[in-house]
C-alpha atoms as a PDB file:
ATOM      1  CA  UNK A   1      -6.113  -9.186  26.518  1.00  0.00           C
ATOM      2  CA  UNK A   2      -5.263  -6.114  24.574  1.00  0.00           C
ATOM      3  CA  UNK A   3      -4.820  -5.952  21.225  1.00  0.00           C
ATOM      4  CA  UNK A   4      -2.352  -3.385  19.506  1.00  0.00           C
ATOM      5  CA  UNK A   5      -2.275  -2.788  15.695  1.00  0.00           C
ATOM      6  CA  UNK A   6       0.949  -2.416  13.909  1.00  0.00           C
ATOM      7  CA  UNK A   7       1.222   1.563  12.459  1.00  0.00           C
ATOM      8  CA  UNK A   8       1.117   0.326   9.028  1.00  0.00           C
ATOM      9  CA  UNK A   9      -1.759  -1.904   9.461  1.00  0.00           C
ATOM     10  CA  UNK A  10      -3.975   0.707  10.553  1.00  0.00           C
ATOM     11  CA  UNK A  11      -2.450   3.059   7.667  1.00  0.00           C
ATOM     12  CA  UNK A  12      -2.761   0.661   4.853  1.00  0.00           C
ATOM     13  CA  UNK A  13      -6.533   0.256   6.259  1.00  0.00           C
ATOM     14  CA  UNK A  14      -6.891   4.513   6.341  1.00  0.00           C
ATOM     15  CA  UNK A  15      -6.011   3.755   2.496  1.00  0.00           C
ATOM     16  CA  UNK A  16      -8.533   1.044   1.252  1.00  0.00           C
ATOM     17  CA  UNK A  17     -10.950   3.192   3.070  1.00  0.00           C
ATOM     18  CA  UNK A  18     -10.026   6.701   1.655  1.00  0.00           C
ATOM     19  CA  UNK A  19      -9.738   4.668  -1.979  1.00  0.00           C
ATOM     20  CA  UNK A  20     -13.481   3.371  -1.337  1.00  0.00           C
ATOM     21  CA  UNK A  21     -14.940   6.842  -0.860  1.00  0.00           C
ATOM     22  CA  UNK A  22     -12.443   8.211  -4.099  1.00  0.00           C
ATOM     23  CA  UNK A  23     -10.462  10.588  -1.274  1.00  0.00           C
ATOM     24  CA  UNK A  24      -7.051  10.700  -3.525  1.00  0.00           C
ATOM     25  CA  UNK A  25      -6.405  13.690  -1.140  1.00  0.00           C
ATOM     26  CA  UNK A  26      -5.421  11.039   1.337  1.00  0.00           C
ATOM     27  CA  UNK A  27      -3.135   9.216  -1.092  1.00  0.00           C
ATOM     28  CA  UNK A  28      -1.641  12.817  -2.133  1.00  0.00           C
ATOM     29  CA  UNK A  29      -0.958  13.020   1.429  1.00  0.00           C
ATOM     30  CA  UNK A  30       0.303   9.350   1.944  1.00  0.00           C
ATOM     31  CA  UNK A  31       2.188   8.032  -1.473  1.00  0.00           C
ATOM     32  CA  UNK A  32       5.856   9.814  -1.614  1.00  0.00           C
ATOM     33  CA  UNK A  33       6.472  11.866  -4.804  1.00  0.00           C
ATOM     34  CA  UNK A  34       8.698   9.208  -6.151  1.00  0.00           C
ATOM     35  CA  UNK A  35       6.524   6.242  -5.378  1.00  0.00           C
ATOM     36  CA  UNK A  36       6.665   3.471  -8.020  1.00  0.00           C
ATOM     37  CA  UNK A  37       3.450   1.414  -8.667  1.00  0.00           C
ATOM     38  CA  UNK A  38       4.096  -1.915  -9.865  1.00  0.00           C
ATOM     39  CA  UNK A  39       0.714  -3.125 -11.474  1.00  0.00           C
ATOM     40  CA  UNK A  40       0.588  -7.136 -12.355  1.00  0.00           C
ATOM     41  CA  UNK A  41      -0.546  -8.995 -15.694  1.00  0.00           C
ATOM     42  CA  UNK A  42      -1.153  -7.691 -19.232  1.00  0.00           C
ATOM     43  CA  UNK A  43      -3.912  -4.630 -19.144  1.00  0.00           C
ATOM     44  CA  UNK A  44      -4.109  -1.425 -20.037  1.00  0.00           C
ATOM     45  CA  UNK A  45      -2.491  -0.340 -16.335  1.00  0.00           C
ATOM     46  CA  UNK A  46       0.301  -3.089 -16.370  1.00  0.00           C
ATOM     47  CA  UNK A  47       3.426  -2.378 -15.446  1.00  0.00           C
ATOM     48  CA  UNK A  48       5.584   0.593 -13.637  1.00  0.00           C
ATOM     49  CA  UNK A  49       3.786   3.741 -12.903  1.00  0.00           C
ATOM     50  CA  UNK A  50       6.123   6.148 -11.631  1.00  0.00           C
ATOM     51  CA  UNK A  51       5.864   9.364  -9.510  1.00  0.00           C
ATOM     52  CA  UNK A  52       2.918  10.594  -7.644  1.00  0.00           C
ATOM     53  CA  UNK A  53       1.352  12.260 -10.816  1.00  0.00           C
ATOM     54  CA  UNK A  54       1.735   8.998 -12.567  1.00  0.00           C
ATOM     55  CA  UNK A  55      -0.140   7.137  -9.538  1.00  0.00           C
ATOM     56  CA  UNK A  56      -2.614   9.104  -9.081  1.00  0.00           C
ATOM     57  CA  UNK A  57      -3.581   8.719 -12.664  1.00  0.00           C
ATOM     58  CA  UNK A  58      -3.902   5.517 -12.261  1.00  0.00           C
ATOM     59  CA  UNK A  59      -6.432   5.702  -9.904  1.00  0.00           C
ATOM     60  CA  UNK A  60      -8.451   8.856 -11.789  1.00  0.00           C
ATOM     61  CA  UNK A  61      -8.595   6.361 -14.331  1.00  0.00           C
ATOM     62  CA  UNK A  62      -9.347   3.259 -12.415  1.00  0.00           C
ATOM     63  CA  UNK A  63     -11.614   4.283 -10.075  1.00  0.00           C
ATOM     64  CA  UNK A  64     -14.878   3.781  -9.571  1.00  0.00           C
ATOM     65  CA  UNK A  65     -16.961  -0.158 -10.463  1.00  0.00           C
ATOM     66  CA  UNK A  66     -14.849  -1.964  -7.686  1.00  0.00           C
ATOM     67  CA  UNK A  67     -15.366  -2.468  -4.190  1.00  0.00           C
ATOM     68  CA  UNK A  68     -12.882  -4.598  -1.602  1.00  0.00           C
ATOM     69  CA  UNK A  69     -13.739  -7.246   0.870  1.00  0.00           C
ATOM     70  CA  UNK A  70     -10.061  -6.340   2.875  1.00  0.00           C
ATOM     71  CA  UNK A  71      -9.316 -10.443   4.521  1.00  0.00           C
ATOM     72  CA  UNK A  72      -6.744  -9.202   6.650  1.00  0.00           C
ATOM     73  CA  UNK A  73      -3.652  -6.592   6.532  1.00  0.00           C
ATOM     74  CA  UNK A  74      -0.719  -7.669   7.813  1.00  0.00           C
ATOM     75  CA  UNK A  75       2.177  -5.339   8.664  1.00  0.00           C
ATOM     76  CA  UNK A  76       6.055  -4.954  10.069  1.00  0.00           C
ATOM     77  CA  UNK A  77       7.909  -1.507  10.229  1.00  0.00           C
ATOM     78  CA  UNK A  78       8.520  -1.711   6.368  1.00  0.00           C
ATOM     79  CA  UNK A  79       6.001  -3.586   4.516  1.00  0.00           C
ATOM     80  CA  UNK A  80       2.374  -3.498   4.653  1.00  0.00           C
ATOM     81  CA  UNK A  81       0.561  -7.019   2.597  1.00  0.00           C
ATOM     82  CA  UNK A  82      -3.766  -6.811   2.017  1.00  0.00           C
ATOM     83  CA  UNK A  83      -5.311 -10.102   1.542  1.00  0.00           C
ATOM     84  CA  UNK A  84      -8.749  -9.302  -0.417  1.00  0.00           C
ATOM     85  CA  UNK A  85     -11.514  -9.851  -2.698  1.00  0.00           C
ATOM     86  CA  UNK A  86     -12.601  -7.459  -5.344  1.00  0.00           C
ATOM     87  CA  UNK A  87     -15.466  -7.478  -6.939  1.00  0.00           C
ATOM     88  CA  UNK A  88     -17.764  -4.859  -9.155  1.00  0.00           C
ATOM     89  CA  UNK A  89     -19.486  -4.572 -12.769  1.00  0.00           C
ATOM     90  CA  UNK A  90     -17.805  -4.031 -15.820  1.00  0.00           C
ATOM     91  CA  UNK A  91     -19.553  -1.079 -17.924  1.00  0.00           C
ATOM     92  CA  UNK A  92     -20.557  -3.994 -20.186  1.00  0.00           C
ATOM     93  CA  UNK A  93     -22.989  -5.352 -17.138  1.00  0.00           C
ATOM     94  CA  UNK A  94     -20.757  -7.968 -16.293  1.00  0.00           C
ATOM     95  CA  UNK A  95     -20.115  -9.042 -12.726  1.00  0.00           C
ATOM     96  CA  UNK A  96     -17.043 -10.231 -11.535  1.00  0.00           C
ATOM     97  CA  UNK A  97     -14.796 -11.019  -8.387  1.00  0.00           C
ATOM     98  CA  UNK A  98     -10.942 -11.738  -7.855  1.00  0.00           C
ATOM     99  CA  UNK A  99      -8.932 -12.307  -5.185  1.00  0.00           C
ATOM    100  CA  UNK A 100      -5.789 -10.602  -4.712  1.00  0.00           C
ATOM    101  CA  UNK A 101      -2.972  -9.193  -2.943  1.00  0.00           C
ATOM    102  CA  UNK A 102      -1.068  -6.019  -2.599  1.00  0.00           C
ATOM    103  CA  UNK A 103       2.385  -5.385  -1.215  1.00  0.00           C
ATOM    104  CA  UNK A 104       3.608  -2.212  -0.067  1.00  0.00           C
ATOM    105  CA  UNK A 105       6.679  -0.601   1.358  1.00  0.00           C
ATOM    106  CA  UNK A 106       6.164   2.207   3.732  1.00  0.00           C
ATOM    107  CA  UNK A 107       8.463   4.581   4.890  1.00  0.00           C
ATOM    108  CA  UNK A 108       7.881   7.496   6.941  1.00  0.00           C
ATOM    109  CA  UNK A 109       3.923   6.663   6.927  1.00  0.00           C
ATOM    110  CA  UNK A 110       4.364   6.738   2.985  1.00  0.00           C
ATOM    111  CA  UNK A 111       3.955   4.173   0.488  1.00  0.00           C
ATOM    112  CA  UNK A 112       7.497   4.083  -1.643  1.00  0.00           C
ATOM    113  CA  UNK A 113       6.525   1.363  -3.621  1.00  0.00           C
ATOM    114  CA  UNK A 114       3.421  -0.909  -4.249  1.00  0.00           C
ATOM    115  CA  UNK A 115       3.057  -4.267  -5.858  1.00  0.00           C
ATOM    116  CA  UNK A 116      -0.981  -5.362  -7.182  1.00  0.00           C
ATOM    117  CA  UNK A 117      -1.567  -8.523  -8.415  1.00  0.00           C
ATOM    118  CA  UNK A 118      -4.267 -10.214  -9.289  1.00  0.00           C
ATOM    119  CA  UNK A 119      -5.187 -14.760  -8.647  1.00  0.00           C
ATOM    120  CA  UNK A 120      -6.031 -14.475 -12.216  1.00  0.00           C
ATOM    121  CA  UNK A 121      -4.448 -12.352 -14.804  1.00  0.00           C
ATOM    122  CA  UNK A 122      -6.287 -14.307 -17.892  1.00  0.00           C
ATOM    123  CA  UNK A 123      -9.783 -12.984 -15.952  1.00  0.00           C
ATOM    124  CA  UNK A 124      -8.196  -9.978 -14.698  1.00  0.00           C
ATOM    125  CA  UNK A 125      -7.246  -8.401 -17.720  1.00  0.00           C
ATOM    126  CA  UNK A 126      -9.887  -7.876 -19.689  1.00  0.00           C
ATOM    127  CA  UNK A 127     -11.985  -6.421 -16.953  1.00  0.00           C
ATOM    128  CA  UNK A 128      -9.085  -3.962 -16.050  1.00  0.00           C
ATOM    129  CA  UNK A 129      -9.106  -3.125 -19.890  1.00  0.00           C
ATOM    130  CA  UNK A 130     -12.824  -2.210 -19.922  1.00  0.00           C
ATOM    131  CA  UNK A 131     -12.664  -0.425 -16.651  1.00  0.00           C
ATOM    132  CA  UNK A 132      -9.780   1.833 -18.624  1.00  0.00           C
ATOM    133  CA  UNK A 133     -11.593   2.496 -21.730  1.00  0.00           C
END
């Protein structure tokens, strides 16, 4: 039996891939220019992040002390939904791991809008707040 992968399943997996290595040339290639970022809980990236500029920010600032187990992607023609685990060190030395999931809408192989949230904002929070320092 052959198995075919939805377009936006193997995109979304182009983009935890290119975010693992820190290639925000992909996501410059594959966010639209009025993308809005929805980011979940109450940390210093919470909320609405709007634009491409604004995104990729986000990331700049964000990056780096977090690596994802991706459980699955599953994908139609508009949305694209990653089932993970994240886990890393906080610059403090201390571990930690979170499961999460991440919505996006994708048109014309771009992401239009994104939805992150976390299983756990209360534990969430203040690592996202000393990954942002």
């Amino acid at each position: 039996m052959t198995s075919h992968e939805h377009p936006n399943v193997s995109l979304t997996r182009e983009g935890l891939e290119a975010l693992d290595r820190g290639d925000f040339g992909w996501f410059d290639q594959h966010v639209a220019d009025d993308v809005v970022w929805h980011v979940g809980g109450n940390n210093k990236l919470s909320g609405e992040h709007r634009g491409k500029q604004a995104v990729m920010e986000m990331f700049a600032r964000s990056a780096g002390g977090i690596s994802v187990d991706t459980h699955d992607v599953l994908a139609n023609d508009d949305h694209a939904v990653v089932l993970g685990t994240a886990k890393g060190t906080t610059p403090d030395g201390q571990a930690f791991e979170y499961k999460f999931v991440n919505v996006f809408h994708i048109r014309d192989g771009k992401t239009v809008e994104a939805w992150g949230m976390s299983e756990n904002d209360a534990q969430t929070d203040p690592i996202f707040d000393q990954l942002n320092e």
